[in-house]
C-alpha atoms as a PDB file:
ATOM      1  CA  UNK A   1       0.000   0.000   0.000  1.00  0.00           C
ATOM      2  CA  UNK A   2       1.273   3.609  -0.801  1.00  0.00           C
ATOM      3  CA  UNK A   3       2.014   5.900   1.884  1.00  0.00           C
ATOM      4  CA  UNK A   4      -0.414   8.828   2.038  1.00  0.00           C
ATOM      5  CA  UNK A   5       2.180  11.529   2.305  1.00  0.00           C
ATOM      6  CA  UNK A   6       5.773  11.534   1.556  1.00  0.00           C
ATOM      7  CA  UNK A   7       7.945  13.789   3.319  1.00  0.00           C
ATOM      8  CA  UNK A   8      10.749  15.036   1.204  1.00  0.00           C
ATOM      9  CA  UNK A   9      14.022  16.332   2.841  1.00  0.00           C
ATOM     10  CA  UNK A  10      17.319  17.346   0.656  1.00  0.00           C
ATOM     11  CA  UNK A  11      20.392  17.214   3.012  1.00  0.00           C
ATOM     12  CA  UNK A  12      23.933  19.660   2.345  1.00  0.00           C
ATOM     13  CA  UNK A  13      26.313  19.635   4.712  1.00  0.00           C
ATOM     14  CA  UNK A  14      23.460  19.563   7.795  1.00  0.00           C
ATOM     15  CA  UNK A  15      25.611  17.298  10.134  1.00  0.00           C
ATOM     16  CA  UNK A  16      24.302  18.651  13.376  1.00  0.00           C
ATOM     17  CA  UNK A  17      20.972  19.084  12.273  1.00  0.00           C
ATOM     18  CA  UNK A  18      19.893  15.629   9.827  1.00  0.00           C
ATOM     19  CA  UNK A  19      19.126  13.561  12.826  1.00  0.00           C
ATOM     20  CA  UNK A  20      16.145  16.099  14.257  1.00  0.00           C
ATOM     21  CA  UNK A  21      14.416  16.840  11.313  1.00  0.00           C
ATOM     22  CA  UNK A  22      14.594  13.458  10.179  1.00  0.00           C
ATOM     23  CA  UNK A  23      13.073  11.766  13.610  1.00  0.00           C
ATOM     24  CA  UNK A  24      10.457  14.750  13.433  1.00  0.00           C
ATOM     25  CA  UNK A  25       9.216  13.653   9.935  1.00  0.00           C
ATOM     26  CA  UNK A  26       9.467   9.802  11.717  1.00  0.00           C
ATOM     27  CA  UNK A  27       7.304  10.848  14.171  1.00  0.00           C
ATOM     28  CA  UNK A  28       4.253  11.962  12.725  1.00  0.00           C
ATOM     29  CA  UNK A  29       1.320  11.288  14.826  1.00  0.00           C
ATOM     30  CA  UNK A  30      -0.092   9.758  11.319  1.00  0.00           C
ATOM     31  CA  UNK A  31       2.439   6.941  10.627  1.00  0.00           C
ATOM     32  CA  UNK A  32       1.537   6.038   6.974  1.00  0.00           C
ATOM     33  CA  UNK A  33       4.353   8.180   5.524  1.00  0.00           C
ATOM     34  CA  UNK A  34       7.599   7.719   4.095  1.00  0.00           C
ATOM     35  CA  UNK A  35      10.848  10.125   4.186  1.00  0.00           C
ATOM     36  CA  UNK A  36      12.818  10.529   1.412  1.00  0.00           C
ATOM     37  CA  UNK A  37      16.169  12.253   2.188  1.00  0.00           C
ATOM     38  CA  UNK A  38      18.394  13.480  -0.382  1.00  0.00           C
ATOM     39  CA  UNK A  39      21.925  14.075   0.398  1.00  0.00           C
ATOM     40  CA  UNK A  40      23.456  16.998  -1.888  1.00  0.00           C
ATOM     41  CA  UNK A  41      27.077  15.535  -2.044  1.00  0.00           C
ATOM     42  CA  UNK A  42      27.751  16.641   1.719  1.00  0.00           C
ATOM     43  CA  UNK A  43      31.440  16.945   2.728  1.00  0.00           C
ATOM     44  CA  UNK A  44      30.826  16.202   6.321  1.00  0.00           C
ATOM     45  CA  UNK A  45      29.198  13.625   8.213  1.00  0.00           C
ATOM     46  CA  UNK A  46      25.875  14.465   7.355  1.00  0.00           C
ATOM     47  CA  UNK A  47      25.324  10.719   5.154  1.00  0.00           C
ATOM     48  CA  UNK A  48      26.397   8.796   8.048  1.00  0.00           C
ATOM     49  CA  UNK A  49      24.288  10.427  10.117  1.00  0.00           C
ATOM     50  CA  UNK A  50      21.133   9.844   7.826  1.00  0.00           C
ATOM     51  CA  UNK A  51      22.379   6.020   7.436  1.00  0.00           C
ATOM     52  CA  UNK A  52      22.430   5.542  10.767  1.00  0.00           C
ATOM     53  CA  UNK A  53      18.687   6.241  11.434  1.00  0.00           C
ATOM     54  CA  UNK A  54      16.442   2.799  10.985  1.00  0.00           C
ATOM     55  CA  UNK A  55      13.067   3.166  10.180  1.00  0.00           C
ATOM     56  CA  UNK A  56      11.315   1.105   6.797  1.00  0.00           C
ATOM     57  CA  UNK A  57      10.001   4.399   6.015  1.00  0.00           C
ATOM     58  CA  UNK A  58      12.980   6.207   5.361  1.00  0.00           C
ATOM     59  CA  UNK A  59      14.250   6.639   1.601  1.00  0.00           C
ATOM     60  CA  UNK A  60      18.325   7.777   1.060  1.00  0.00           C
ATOM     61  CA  UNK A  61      18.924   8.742  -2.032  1.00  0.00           C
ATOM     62  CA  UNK A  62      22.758   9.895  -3.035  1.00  0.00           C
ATOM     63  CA  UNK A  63      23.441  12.914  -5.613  1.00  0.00           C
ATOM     64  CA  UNK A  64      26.823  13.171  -6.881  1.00  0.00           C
ATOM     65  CA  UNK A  65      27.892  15.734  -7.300  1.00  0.00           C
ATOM     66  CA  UNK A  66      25.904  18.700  -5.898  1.00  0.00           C
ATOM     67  CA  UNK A  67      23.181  19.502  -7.982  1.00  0.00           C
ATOM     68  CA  UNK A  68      21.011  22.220  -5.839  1.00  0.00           C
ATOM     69  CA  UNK A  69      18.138  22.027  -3.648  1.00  0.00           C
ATOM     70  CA  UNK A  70      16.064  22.244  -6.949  1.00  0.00           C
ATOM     71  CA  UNK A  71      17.247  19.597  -8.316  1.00  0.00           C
ATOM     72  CA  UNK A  72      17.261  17.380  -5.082  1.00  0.00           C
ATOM     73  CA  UNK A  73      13.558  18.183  -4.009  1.00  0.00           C
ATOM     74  CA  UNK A  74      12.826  17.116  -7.556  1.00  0.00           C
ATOM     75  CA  UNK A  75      14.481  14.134  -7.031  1.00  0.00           C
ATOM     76  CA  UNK A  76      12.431  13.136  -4.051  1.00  0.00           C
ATOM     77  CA  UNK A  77       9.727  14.191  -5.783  1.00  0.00           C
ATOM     78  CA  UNK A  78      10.554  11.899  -8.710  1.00  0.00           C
ATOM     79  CA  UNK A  79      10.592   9.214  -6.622  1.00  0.00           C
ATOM     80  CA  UNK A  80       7.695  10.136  -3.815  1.00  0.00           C
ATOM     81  CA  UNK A  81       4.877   7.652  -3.867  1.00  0.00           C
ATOM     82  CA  UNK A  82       2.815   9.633  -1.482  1.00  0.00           C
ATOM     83  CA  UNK A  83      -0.646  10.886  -2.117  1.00  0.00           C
ATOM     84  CA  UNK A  84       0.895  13.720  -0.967  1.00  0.00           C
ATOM     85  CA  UNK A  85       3.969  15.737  -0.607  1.00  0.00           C
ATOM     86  CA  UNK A  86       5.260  17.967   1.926  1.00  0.00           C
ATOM     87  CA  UNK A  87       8.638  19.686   2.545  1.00  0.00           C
ATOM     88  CA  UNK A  88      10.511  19.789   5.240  1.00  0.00           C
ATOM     89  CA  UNK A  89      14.257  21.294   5.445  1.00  0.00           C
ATOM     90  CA  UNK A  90      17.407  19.425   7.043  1.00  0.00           C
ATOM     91  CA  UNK A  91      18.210  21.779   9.715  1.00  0.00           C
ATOM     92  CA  UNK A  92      14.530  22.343  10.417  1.00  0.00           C
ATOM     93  CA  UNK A  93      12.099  19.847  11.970  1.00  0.00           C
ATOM     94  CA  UNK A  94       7.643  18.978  12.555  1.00  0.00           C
ATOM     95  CA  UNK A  95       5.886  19.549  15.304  1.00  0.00           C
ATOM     96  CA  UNK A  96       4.516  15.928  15.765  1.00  0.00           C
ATOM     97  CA  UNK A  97       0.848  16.434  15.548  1.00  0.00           C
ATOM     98  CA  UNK A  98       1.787  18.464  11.816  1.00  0.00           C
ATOM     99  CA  UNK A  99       1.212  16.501   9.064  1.00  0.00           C
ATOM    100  CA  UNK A 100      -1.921  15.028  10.669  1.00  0.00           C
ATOM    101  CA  UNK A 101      -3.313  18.523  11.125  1.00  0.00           C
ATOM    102  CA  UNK A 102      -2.537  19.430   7.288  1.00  0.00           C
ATOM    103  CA  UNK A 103      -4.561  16.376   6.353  1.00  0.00           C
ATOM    104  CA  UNK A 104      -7.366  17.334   8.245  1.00  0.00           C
ATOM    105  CA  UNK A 105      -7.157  20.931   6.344  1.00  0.00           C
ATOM    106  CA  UNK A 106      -6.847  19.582   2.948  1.00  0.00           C
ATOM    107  CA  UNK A 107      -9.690  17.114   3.158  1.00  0.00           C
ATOM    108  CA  UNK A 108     -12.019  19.501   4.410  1.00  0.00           C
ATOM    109  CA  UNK A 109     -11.214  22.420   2.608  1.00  0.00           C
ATOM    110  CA  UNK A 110     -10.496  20.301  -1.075  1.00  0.00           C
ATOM    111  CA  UNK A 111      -6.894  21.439  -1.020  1.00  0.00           C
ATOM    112  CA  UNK A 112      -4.367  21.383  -3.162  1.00  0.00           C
ATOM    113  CA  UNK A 113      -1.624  22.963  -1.408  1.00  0.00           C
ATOM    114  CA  UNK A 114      -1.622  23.269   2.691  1.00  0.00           C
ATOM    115  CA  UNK A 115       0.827  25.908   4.212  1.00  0.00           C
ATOM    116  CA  UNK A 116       0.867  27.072   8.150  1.00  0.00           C
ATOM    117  CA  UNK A 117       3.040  29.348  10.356  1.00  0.00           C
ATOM    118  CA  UNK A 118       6.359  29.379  11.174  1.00  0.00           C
ATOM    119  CA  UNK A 119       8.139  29.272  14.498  1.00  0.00           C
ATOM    120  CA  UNK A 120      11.365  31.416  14.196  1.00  0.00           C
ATOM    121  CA  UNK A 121      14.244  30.028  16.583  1.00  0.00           C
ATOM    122  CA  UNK A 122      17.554  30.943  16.413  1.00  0.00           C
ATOM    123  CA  UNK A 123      19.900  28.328  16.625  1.00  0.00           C
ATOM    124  CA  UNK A 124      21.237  26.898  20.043  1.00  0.00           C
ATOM    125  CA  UNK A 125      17.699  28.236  21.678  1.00  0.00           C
ATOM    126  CA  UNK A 126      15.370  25.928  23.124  1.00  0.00           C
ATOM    127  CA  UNK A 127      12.414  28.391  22.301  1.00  0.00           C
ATOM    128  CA  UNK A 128      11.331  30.450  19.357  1.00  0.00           C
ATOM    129  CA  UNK A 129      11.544  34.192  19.584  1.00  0.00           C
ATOM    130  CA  UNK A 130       8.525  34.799  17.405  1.00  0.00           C
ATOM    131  CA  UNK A 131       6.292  33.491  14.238  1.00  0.00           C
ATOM    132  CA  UNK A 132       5.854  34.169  10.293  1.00  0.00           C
ATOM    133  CA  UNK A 133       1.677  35.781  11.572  1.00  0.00           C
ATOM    134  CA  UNK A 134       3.592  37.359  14.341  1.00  0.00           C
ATOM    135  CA  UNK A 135       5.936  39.621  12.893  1.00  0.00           C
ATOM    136  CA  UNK A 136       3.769  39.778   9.597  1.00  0.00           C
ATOM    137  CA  UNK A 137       1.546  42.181  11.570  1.00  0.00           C
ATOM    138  CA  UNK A 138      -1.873  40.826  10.099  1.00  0.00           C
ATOM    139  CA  UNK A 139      -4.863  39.241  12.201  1.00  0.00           C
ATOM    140  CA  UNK A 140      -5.984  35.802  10.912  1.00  0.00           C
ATOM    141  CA  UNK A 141      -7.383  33.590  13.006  1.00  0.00           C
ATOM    142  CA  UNK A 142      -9.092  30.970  10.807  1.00  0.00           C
ATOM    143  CA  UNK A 143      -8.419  29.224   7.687  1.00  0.00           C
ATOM    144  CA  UNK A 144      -7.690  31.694   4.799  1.00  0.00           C
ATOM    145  CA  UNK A 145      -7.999  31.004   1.373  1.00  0.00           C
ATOM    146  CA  UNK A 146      -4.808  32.098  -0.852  1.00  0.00           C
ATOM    147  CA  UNK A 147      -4.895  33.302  -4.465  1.00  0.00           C
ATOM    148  CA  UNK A 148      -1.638  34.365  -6.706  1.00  0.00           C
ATOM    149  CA  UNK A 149      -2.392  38.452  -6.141  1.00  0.00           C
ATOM    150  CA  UNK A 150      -2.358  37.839  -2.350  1.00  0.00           C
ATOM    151  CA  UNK A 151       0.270  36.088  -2.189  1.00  0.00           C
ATOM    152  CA  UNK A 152       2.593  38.456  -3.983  1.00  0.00           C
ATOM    153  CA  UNK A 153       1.118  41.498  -2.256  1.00  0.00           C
ATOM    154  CA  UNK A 154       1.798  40.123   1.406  1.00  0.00           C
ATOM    155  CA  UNK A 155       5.810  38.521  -0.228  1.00  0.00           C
ATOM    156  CA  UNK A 156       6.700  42.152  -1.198  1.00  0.00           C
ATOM    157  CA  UNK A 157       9.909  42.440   0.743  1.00  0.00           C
ATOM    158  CA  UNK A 158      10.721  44.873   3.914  1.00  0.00           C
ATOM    159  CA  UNK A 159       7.215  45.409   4.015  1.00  0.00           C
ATOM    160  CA  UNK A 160       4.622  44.338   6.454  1.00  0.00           C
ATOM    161  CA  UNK A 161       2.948  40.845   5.138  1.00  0.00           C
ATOM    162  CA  UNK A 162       3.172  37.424   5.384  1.00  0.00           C
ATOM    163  CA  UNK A 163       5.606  36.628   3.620  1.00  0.00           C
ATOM    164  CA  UNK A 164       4.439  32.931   2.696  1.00  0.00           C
ATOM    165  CA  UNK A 165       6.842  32.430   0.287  1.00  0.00           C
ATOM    166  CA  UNK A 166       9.226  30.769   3.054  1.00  0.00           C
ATOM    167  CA  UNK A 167       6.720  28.542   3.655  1.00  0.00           C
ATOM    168  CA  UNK A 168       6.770  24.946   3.233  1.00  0.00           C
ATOM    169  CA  UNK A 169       4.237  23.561   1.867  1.00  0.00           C
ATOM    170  CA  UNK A 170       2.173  20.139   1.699  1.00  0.00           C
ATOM    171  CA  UNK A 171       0.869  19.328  -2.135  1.00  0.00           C
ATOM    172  CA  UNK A 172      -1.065  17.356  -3.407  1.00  0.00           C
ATOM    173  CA  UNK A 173       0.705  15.209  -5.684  1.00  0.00           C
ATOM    174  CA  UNK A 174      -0.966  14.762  -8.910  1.00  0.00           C
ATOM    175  CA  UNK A 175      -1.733  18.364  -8.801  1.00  0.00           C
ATOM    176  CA  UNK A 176       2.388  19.056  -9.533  1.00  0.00           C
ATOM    177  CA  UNK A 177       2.170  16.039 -12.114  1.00  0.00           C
ATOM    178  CA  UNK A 178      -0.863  16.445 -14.336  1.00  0.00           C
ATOM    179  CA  UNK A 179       0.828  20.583 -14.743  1.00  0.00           C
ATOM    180  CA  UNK A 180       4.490  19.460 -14.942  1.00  0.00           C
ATOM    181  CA  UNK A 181       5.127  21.843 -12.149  1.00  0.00           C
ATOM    182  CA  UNK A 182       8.677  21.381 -10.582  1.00  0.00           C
ATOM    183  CA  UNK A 183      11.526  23.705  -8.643  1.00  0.00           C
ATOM    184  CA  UNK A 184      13.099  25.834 -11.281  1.00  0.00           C
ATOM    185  CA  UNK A 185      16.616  25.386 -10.764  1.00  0.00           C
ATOM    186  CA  UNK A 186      17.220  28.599 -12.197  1.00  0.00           C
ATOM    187  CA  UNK A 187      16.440  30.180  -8.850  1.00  0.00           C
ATOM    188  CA  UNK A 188      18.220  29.778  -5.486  1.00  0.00           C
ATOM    189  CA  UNK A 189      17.031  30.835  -2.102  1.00  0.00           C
ATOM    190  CA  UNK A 190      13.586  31.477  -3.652  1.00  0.00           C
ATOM    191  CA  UNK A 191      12.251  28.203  -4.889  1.00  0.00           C
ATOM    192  CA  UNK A 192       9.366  28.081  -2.637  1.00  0.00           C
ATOM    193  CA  UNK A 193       8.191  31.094  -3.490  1.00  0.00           C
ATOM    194  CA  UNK A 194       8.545  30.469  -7.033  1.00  0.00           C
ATOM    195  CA  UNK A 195       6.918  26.962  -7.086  1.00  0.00           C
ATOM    196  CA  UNK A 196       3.792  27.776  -5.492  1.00  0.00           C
ATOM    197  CA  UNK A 197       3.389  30.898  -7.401  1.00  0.00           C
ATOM    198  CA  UNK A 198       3.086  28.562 -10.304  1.00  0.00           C
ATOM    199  CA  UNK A 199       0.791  26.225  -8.629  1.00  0.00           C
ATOM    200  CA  UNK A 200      -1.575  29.400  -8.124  1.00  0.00           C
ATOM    201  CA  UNK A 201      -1.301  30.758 -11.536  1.00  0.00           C
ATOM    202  CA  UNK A 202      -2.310  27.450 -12.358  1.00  0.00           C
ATOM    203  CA  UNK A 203      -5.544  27.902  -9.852  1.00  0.00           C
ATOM    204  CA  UNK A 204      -4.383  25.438  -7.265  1.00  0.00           C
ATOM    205  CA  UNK A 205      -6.630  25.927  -4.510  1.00  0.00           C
ATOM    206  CA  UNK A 206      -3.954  26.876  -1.497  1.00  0.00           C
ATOM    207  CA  UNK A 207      -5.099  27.486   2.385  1.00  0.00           C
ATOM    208  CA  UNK A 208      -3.383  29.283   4.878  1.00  0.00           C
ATOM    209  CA  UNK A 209      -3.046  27.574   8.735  1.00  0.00           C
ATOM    210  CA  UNK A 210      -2.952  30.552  11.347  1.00  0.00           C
ATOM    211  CA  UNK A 211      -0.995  28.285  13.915  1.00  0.00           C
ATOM    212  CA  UNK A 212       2.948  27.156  13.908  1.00  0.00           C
ATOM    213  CA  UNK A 213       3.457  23.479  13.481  1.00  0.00           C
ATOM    214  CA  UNK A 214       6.805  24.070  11.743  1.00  0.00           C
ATOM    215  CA  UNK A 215      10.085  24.996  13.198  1.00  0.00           C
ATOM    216  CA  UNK A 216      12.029  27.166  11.090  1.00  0.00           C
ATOM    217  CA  UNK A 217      15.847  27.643  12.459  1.00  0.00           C
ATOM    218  CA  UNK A 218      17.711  30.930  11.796  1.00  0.00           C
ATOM    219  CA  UNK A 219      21.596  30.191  11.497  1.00  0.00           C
ATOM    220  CA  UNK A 220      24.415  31.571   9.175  1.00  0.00           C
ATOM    221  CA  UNK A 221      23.410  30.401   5.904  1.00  0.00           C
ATOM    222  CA  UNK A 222      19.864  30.385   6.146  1.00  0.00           C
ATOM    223  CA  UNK A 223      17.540  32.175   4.772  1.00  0.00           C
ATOM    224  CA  UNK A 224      16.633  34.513   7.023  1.00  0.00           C
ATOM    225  CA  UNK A 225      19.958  35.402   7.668  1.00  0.00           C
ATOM    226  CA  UNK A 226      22.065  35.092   4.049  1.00  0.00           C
ATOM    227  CA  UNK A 227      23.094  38.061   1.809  1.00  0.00           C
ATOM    228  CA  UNK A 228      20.129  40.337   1.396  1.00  0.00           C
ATOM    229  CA  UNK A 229      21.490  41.564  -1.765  1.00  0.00           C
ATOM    230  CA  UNK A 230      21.891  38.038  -3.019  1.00  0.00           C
ATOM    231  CA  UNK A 231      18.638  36.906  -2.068  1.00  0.00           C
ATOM    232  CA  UNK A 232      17.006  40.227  -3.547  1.00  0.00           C
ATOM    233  CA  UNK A 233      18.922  39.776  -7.053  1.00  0.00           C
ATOM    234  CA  UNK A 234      17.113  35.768  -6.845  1.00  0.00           C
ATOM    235  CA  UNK A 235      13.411  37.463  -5.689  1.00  0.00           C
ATOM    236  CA  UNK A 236      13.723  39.718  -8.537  1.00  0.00           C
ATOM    237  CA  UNK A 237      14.488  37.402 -11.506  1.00  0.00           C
ATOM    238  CA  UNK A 238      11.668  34.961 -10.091  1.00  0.00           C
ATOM    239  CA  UNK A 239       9.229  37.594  -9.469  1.00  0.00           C
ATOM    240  CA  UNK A 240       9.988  39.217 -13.479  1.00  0.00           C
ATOM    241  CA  UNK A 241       9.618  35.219 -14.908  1.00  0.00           C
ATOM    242  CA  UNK A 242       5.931  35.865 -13.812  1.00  0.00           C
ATOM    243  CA  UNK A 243       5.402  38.707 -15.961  1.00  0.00           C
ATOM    244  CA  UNK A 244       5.999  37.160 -19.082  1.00  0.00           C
ATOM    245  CA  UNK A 245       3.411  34.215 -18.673  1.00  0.00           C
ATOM    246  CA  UNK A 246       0.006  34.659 -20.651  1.00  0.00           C
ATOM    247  CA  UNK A 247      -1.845  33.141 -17.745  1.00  0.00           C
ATOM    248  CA  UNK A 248      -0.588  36.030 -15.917  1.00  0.00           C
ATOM    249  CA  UNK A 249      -0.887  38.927 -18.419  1.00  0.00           C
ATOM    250  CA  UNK A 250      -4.619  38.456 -18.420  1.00  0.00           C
ATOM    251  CA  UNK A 251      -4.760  38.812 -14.572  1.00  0.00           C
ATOM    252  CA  UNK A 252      -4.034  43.160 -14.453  1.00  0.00           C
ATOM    253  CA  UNK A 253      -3.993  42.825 -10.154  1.00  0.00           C
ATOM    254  CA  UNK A 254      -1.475  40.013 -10.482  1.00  0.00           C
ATOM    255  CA  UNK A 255       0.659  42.312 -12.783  1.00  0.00           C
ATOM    256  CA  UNK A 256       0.184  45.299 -10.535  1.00  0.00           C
ATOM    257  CA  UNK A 257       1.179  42.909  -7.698  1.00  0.00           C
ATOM    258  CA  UNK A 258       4.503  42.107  -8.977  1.00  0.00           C
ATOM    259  CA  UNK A 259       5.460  44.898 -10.821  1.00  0.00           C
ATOM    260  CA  UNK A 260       5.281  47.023  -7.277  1.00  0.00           C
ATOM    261  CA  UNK A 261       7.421  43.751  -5.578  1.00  0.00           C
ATOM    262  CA  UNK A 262       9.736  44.522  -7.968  1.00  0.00           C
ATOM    263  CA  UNK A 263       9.937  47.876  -7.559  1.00  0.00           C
ATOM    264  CA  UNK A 264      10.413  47.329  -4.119  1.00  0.00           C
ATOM    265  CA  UNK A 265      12.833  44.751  -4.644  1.00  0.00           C
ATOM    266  CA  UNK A 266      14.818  47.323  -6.577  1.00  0.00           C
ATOM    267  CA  UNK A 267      14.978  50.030  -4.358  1.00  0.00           C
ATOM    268  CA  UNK A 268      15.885  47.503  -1.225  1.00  0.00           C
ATOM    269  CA  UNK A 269      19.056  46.686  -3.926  1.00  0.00           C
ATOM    270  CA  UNK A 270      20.225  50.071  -3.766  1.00  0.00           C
ATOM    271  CA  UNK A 271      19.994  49.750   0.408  1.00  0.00           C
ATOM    272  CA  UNK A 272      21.954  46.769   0.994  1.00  0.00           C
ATOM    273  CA  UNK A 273      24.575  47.789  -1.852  1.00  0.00           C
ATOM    274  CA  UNK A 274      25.685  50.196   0.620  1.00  0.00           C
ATOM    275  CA  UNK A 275      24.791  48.065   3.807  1.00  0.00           C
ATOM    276  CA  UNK A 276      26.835  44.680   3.280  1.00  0.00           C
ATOM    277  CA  UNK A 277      29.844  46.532   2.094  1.00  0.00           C
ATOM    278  CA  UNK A 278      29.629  48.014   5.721  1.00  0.00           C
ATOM    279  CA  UNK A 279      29.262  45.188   7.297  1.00  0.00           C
ATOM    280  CA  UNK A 280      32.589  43.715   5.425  1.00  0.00           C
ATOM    281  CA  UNK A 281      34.579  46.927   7.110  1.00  0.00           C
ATOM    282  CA  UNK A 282      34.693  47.559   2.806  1.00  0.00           C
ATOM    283  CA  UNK A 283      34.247  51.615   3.616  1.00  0.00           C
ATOM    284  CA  UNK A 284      35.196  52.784   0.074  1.00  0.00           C
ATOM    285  CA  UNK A 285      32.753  50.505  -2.126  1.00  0.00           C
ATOM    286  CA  UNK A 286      30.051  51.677   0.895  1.00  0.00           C
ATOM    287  CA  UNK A 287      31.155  55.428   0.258  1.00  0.00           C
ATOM    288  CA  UNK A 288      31.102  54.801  -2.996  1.00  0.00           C
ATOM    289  CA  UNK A 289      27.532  53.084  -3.684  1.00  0.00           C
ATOM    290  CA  UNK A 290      25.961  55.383  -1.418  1.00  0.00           C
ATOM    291  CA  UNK A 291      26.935  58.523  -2.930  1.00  0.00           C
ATOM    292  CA  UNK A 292      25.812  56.859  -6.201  1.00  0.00           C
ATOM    293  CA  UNK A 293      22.636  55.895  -5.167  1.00  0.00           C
ATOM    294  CA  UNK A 294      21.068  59.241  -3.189  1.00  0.00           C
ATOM    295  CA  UNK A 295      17.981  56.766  -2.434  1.00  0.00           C
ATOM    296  CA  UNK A 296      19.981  54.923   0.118  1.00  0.00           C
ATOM    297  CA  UNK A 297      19.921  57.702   2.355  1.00  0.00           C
ATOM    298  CA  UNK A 298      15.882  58.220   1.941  1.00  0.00           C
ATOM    299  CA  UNK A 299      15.534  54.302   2.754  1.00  0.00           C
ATOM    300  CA  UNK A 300      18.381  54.559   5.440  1.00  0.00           C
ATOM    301  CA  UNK A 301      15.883  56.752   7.011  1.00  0.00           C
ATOM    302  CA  UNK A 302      12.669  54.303   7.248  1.00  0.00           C
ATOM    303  CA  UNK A 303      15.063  51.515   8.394  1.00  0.00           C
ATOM    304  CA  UNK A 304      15.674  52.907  11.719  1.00  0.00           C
ATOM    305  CA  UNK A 305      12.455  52.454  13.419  1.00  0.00           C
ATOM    306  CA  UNK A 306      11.623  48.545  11.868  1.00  0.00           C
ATOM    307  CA  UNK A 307      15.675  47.507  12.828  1.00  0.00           C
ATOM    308  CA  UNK A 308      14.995  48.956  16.455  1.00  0.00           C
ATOM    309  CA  UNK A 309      11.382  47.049  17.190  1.00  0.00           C
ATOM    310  CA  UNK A 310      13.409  43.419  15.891  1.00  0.00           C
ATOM    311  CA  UNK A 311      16.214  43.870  17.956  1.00  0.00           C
ATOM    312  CA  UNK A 312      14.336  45.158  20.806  1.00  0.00           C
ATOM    313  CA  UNK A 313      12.037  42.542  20.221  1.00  0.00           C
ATOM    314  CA  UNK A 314      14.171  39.856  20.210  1.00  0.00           C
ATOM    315  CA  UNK A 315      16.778  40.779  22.937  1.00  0.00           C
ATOM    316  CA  UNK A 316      13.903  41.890  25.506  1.00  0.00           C
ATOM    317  CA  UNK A 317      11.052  40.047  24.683  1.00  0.00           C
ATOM    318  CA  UNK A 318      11.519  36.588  24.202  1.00  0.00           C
ATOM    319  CA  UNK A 319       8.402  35.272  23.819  1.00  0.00           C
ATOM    320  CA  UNK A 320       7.932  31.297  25.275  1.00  0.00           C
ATOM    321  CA  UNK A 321       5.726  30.484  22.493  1.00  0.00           C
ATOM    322  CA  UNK A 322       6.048  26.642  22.995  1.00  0.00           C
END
């Protein structure tokens, strides 16, 4: 008998981190899953440590040599025999009672795609220090429906939303098949955002979960905490492949929608061309990019206020959220 949901995981270099998202996946309070782990090519210990966990469930697959985390989620994919697929990150992990609680959501609601909350918690903590609703500044507090202009309006970046393309997602399988939707390894850093963005063009019916059951670590190296400009440059060239899709041409919001996230995305370039240079000790390339770019100083400006709530937030106010 096929599983009902396969839980895909692609593994770089995660050594300290395999073991717990793995034995979350494991642990499902639904146990008719597999896991299908994907090691990258890892240079450290990080196969070992998935071959060392036993469980019949549990799928290792081997890419050589690195290929992406494109690539490798569509490897899992490739080989997922689930009903349904969800995505879970190697140095992230489940609450236990997750997957069972998607289910619930995407039967009920006729689903295709199921995404929730996110628990932020920096690494070496043993609690979060706040949520994706939480600093997103929105009320929800029941199921929400999704469409493609909403979710580009609340992903437009420094600005107050949701920002639900860091979520990760549960899909219904055949939906991804029968459109030949996959990760666009074109894109890095962004490939959530970009594959469910073409799930909704393609009118997948996607529901928001107002509570956390996923536990999103902040490190070096992760999202949250990589080069801005880098990740900005990647938001921008997935956000413009939208514009030139007939599907979305006929949809004027959804072109309003990204052409202001671009925008955005642009002027935030000019910010952190001046910012990261700083925070290398590189004085003349800052000096020199901000005198260049006169708009750094007017965003420099709006900055101050949104960099002193986080910091306050999260130095002062740890919140025990779990």
């Amino acid at each position: 008998m096929n599983p009902e949901v396969s839980i895909i995981i692609p593994a770089y270099n995660t050594e300290k981190y395999i073991a717990q998202a793995i034995e979350s996946a494991l642990g499902q309070t639904i146990k008719n899953i597999e896991v299908i782990v994907v090691d990258d090519a890892s240079t450290d210990s990080t196969l070992e440590v998935i071959k060392s966990i036993s469980d019949p469930r549990l799928k290792v697959l081997v890419n050589q040599p690195n290929q992406g985390v494109s690539h490798t989620r569509n490897c899992a994919i490739e080989e997922a025999k689930g009903k349904w697929i969800a995505v879970l990150d190697s140095d992230d992990w489940y609450a236990p009672e997750r997957i069972e609680k998607f289910l619930q959501v995407a039967q009920t609601q006729s689903a295709d795609i199921v995404i929730d909350d996110l628990y932020f918690i920096q690494d070496g903590e043993k609690s979060p220090w706040s949520t994706l609703l939480g600093e997103s500044g929105e009320q929800i507090n029941a199921l929400k429906p999704i469409n493609a202009t909403y979710f580009v309006e609340t992903d437009i970046y420094r600005k107050k939303g949701l920002h639900l393309g860091i979520s990760k997602p549960l899909f219904k399988r055949d939906f991804l098949l029968k459109n030949n939707i996959q990760y666009d390894r074109r894109f890095q850093g962004v490939e959530d955002f970009h594959l469910m963005l073409q799930c909704l063009i393609k009118d997948a019916y996607l529901i928001f979960i107002p509570q956390a059951y996923y536990f999103y670590r902040t490190r070096p190296g992760s999202l949250v905490t990589q080069s801005k400009l880098k990740f900005m440059n990647q938001l921008s060239l997935a956000t413009k492949d939208f514009l030139y899709k007939d599907v979305v041409k006929n949809n004027p919001q959804l072109v309003q929608a990204l052409s202001q996230n671009i925008k955005v995305l642009e002027q935030n370039k000019v910010y952190y061309s001046v910012v990261e240079p700083l925070k290398q000790k590189n004085w003349l390339k800052a000096s020199f990019q901000a005198l260049r770019n006169p708009y750094f100083f007017i965003h420099l400006i709006g900055q101050i206020q949104p960099i002193f709530n986080r910091r306050f937030k999260y130095y002062f106010f740890k919140q025990k959220l779990v």
